[in-house]
Protein backbone atom coordinates (compact mmCIF):
# COMPACT_ATOMS: atom_id res chain seq x y z
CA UNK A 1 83.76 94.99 79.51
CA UNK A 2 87.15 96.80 78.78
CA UNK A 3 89.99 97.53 80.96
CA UNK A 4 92.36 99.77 79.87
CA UNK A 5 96.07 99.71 81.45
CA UNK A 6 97.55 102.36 82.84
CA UNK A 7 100.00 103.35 85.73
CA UNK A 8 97.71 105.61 87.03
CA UNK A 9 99.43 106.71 90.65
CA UNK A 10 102.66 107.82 91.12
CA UNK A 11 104.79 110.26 93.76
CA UNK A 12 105.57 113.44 93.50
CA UNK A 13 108.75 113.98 92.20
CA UNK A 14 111.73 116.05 94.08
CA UNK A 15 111.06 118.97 91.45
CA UNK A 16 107.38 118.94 92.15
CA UNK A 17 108.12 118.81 95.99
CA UNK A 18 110.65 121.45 95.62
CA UNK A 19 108.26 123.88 94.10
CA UNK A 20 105.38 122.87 96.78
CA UNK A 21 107.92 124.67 99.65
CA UNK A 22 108.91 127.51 97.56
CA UNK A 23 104.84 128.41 96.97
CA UNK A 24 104.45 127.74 100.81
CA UNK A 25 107.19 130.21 101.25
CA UNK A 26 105.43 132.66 99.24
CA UNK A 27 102.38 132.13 101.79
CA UNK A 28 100.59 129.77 99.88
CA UNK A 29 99.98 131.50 96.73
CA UNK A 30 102.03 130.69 93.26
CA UNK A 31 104.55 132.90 92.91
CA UNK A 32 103.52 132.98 88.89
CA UNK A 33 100.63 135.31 89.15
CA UNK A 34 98.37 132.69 88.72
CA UNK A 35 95.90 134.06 91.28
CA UNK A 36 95.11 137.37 89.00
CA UNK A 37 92.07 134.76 87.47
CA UNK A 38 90.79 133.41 90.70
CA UNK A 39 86.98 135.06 91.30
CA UNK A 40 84.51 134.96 94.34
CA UNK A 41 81.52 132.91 94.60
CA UNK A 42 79.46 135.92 93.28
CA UNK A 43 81.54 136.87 90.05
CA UNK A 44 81.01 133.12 88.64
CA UNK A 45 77.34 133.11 86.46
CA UNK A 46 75.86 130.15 86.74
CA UNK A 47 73.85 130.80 83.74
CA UNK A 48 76.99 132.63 81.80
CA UNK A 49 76.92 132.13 78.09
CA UNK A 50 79.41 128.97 77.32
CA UNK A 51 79.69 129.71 73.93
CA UNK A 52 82.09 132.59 74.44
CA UNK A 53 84.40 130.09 76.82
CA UNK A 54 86.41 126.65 75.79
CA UNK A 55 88.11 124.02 77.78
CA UNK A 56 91.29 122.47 77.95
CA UNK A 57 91.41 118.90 79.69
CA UNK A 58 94.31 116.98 81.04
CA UNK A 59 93.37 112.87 81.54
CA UNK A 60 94.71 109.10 81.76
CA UNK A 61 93.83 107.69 78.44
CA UNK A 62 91.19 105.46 78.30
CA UNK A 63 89.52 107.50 81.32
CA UNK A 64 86.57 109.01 79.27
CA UNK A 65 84.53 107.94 76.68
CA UNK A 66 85.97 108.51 72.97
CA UNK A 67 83.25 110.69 72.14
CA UNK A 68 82.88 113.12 75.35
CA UNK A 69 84.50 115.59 73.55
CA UNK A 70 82.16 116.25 71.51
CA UNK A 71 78.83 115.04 73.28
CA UNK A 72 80.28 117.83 75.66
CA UNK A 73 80.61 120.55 72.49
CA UNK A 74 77.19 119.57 71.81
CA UNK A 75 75.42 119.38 75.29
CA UNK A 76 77.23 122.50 76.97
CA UNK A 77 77.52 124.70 73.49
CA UNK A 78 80.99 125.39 74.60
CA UNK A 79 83.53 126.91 71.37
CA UNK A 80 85.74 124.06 71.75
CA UNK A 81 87.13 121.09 73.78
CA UNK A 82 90.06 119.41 74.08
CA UNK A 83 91.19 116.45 75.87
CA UNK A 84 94.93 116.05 76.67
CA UNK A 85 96.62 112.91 78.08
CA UNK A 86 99.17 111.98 80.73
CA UNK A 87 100.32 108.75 81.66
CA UNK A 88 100.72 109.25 85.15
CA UNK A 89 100.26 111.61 88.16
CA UNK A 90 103.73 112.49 87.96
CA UNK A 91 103.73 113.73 84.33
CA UNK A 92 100.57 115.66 85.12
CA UNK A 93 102.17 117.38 87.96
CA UNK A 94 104.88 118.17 85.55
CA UNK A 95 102.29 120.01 83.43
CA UNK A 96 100.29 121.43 86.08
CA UNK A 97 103.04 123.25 88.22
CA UNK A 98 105.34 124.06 85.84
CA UNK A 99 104.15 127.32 84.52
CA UNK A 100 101.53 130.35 86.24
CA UNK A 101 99.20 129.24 83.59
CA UNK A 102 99.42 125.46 81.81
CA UNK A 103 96.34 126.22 79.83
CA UNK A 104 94.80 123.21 81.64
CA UNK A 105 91.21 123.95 82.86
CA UNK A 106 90.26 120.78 84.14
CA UNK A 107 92.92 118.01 85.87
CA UNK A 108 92.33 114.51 86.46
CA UNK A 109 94.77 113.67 88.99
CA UNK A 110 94.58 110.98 92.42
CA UNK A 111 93.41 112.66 95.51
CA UNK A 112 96.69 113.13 97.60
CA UNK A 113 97.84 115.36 94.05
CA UNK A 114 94.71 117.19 94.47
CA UNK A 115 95.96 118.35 98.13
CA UNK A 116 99.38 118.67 96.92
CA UNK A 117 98.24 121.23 94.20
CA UNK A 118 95.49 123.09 96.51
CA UNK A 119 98.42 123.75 98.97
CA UNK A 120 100.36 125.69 96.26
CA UNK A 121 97.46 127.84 95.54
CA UNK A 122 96.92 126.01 92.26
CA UNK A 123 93.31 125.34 92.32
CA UNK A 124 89.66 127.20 92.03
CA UNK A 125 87.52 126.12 95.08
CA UNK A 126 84.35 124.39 94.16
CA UNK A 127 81.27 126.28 93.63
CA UNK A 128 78.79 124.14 94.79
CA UNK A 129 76.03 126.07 93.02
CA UNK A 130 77.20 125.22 89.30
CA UNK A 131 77.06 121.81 90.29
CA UNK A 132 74.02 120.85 91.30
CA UNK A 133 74.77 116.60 90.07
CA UNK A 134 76.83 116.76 93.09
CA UNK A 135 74.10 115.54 94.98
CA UNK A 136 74.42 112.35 93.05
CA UNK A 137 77.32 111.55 95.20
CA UNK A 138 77.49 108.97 98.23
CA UNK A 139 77.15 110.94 101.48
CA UNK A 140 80.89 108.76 102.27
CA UNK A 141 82.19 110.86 99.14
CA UNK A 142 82.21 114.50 101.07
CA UNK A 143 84.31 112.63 103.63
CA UNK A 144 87.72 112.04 102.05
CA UNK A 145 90.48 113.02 104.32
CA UNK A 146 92.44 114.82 101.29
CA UNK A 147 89.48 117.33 100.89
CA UNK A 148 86.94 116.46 103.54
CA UNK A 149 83.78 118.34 101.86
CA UNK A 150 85.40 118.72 98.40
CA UNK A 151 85.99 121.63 98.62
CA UNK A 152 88.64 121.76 95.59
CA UNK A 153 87.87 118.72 93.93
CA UNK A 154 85.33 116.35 92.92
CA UNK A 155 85.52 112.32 93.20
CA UNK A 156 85.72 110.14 90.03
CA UNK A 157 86.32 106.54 90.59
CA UNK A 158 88.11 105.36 94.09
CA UNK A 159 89.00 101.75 95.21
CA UNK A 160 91.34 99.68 97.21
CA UNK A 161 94.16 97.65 97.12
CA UNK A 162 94.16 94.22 98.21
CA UNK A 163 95.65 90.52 97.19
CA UNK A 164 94.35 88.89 93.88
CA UNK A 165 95.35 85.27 93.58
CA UNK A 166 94.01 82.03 92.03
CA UNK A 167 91.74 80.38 94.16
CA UNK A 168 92.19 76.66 92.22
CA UNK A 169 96.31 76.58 92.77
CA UNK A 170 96.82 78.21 96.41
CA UNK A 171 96.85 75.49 99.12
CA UNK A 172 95.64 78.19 101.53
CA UNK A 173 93.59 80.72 100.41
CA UNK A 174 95.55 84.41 101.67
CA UNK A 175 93.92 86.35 104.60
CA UNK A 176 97.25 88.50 105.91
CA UNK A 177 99.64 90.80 103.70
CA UNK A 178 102.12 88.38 105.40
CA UNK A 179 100.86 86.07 102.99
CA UNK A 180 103.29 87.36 100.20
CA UNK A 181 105.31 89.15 101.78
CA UNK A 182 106.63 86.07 103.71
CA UNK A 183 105.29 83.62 101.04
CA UNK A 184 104.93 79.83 101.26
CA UNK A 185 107.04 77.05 99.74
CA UNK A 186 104.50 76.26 97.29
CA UNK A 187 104.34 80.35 96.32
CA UNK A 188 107.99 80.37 95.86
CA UNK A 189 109.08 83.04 92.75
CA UNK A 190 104.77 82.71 91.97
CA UNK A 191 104.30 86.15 93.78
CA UNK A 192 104.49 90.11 92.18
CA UNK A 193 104.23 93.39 93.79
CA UNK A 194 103.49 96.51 92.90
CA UNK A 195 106.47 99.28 91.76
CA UNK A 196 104.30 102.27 92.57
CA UNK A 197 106.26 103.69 95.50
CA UNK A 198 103.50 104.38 97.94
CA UNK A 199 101.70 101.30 96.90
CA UNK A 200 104.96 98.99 97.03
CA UNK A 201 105.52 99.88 100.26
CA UNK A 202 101.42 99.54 101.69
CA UNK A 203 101.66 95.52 102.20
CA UNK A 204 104.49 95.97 104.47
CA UNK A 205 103.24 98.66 106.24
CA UNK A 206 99.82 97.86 107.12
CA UNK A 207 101.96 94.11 108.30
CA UNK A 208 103.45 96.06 110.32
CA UNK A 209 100.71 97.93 111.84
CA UNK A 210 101.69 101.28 110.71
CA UNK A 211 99.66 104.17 108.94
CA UNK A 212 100.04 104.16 105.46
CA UNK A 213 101.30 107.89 105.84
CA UNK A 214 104.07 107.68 107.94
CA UNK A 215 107.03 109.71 107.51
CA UNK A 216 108.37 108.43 110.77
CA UNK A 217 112.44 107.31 109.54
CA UNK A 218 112.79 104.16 112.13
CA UNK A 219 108.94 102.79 110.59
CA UNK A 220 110.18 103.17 106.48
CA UNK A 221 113.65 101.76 107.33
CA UNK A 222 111.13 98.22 109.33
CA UNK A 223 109.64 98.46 105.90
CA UNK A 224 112.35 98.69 103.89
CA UNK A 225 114.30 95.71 105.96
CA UNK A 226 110.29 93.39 105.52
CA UNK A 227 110.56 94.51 101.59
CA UNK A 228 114.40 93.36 100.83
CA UNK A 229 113.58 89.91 103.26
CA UNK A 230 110.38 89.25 100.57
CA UNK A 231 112.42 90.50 97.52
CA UNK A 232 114.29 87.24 96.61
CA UNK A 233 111.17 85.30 96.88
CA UNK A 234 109.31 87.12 94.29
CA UNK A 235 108.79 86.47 90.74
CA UNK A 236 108.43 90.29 89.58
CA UNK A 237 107.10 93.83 90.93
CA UNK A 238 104.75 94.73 88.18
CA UNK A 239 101.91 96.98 88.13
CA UNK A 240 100.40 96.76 85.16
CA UNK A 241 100.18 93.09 84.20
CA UNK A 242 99.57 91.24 86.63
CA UNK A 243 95.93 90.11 86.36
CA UNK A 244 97.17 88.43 82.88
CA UNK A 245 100.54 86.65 85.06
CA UNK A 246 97.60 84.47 87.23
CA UNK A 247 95.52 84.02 84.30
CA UNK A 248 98.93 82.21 83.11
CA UNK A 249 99.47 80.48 86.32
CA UNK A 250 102.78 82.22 85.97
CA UNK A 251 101.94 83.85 89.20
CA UNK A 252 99.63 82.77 91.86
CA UNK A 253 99.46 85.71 94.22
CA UNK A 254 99.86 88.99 93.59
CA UNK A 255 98.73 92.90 95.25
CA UNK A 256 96.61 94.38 93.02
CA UNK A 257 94.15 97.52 92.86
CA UNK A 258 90.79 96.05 92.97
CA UNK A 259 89.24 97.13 89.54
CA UNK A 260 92.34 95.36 87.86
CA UNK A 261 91.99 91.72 89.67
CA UNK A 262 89.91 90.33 86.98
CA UNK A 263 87.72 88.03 89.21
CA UNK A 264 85.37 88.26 86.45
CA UNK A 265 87.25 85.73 84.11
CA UNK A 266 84.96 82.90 83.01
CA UNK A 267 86.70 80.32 85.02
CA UNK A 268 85.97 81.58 88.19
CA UNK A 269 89.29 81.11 89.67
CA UNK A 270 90.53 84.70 90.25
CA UNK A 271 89.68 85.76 94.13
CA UNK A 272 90.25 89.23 95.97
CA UNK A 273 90.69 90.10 99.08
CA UNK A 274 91.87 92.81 101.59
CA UNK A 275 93.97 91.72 104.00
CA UNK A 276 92.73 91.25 107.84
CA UNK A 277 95.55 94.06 108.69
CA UNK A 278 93.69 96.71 106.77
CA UNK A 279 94.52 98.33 103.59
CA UNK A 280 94.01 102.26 101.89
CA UNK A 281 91.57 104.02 99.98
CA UNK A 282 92.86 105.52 96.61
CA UNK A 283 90.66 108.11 94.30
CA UNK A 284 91.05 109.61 91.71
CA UNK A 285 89.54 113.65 91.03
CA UNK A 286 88.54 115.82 89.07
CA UNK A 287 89.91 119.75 89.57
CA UNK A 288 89.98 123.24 88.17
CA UNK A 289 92.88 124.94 87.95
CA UNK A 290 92.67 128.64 89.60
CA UNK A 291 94.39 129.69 86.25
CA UNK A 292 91.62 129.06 83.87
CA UNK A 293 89.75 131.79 82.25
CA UNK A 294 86.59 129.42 81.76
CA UNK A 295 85.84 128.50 85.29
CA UNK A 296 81.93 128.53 84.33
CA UNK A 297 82.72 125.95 81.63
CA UNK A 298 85.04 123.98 83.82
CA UNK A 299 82.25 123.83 86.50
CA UNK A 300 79.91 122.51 83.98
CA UNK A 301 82.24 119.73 82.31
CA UNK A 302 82.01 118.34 85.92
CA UNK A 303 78.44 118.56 86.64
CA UNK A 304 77.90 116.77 83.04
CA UNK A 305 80.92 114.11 84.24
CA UNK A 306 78.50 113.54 87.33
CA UNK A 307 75.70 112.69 85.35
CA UNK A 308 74.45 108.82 86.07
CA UNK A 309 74.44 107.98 82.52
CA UNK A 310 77.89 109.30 81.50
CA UNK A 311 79.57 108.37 85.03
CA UNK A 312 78.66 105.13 84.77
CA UNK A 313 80.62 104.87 81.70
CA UNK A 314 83.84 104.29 84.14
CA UNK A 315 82.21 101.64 86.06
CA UNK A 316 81.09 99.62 83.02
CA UNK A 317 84.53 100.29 80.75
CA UNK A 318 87.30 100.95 83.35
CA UNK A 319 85.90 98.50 86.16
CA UNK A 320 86.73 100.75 88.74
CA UNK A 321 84.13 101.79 91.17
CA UNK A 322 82.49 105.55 91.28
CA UNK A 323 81.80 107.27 94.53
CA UNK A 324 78.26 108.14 92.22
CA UNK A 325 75.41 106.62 93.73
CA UNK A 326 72.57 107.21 90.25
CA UNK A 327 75.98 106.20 88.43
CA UNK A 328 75.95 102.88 90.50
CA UNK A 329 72.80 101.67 90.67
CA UNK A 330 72.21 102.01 86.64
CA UNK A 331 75.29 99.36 86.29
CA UNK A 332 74.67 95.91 86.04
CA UNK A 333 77.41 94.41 88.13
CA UNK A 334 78.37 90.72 86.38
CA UNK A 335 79.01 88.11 89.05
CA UNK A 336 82.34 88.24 90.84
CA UNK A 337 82.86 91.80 90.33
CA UNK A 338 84.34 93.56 92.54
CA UNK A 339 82.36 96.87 91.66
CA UNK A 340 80.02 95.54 94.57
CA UNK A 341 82.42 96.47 97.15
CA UNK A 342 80.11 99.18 99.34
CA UNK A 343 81.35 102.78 100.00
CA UNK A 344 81.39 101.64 103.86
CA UNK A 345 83.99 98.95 103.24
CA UNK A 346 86.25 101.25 101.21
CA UNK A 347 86.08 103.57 103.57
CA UNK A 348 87.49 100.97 106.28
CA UNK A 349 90.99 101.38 104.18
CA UNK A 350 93.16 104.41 105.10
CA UNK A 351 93.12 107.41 102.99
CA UNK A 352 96.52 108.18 101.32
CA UNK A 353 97.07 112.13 101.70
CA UNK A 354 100.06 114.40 100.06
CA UNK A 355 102.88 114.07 102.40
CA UNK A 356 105.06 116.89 101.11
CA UNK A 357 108.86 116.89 101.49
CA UNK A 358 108.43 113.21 103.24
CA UNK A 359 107.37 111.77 99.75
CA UNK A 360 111.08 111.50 99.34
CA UNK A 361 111.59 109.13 101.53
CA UNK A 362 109.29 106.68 99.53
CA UNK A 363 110.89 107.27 96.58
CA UNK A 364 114.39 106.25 98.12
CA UNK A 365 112.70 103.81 99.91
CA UNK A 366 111.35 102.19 96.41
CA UNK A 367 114.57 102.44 94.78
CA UNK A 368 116.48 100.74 97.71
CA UNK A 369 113.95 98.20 97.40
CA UNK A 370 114.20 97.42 93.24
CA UNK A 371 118.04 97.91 93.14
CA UNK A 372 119.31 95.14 91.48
């Protein structure tokens, strides 16, 4: 099975929130023009000829199969398809918002950008209709508090974050986010968190008992003073390669997104678990842009994405979960994985949503916190 790294989730920047209040100041509608291509439920065809329409697709590398392209060329009959790359959700904002019309049809971007693009006016609503493999999805998938019915975009993967550590060199086994963030003796410089700003800041939060959403000052500056008190006792913050740091022993602890804890190493030694305090639900979309000009073909990419065969291709290469219940049950999960964790558990974790202008305050907040 094979993982491939990438920082997949990260803020908004000030630009992108800047240009979020200036479309909200518009009334919700991008001042670009982009709206002249947005059609009604009744102009879409669900049976309109593909041939005549192409697609233009923004994604994480590694995210789809090598040869979707042109399976999808060859399944759909569309003239052409191709498949652009960001590295994170930041650079695909970037491309998304910076013109009326990026020439993007179809976005892969983490739910809160989803909402944070829908409230500009960015995005075509989802016609049910021209997606009938929608019905593939777990019931818990319609209930994401980003888009509750998804009603502008569609789930891909989703997970949680929790503590991956190494169950044969811990003298107690973590059960509290407290656990690194006030480590042990024997943890000493042996502990990494994550630089993602909303996810660097999620162990202290949740310690503290707050919502993983706040925007209240007096709760980020707790969490700031409960992030600088752990800071000296850490070994690194790291998001990307930290599943190889325990491997190594070099670390022994360390917050992680479930699908990259590898708990399926041969040794058996690699252990996950979310904290008793709670923890957040993170997924990752798929959207069309209310620019494109192939909104039939866009609609159809999707419904072929949500086919069990191909989305099961993410659980079995990626190692990330799918909220894509024919997807799920044709993978054979090997033992340890964590791709057995049940929609009801994820749901238990807190749904990070867009919070606008108050993103900001994370992104200080994160570099405060990694100042040197």
């Amino acid at each position: 099975m094979s993982r491939t790294r990438f920082t997949r989730r990260l803020p908004a920047t000030a630009a992108v929130v800047g240009l979020a209040l200036a479309v909200a100041a518009c009334g919700g509608e991008s001042s670009s023009g982009s709206n002249s291509t947005t059609v009604t439920a009744e102009q879409l065809k669900p049976n309109a000829d593909l041939t005549k329409q192409s697609l233009a697709v923004t994604v994480w590398d590694g995210y789809l199969p090598e040869e979707l392209a042109q399976r999808v060329k060859e399944k759909l009959k569309v003239q052409d398809i191709k498949i652009q790359l960001h590295e994170t959700n930041e650079t695909a904002m970037a491309k998304l918002t910076a013109s009326g019309d990026s020439g993007i049809d179809v976005a892969f971007v983490s739910g809160q950008y989803a909402q944070a693009l829908n409230e500009q006016g960015l995005l075509e609503p989802i016609h049910p209709e021209l997606i009938p493999n929608l019905a593939n999805l777990y019931p818990e998938a319609t209930q994401l508090s980003y888009d509750k019915g998804n009603k502008y975009s569609v789930p891909y993967t989703w997970g949680t974050t929790g503590i991956c550590y190494r169950s044969d060199l811990v003298k107690t086994p973590p059960t509290s986010w407290n656990d690194i963030l006030k480590p042990p003796a024997w943890a000493e410089k042996k502990v990494t968190m994550m630089t993602t700003e909303r996810w660097l800041a999620l162990p202290a939060i949740k310690a503290l008992g707050y919502s993983v959403n706040t925007d209240k000052d007096e709760e980020i500056e707790k969490v700031k003073e409960l992030l600088m008190e752990q800071k000296p006792h850490l070994l690194t913050y790291d998001d990307t390669t930290f599943g190889d740091r325990l491997l190594s022993g070099e670390a022994l602890m360390v917050e992680a997104w479930d699908g990259w804890c590898p708990t399926t190493d041969k040794s058996g030694n690699i252990k996950f678990v979310v904290p008793k305090e709670g923890s957040d639900l993170w997924v990752d979309t798929m959207v069309i842009m209310k620019s494109s000009k192939n909104k039939e073909a866009a609609h159809a990419l999707i419904n072929y994405i949500l086919d069990p065969e191909v989305h099961s291709w993410a659980a079995e290469n990626i190692n990330y979960k799918v909220p894509n219940k024919a997807a799920m049950e044709r993978v054979k999960i090997a033992e340890g994985s964590l791709l057995g964790i049940t929609p009801a558990e994820l749901l238990n974790g807190e749904s990070i949503i867009d919070l606008g202008e108050a993103s900001t305050k994370y992104t200080r907040l994160s570099a405060d916190v990694q100042a040197k």
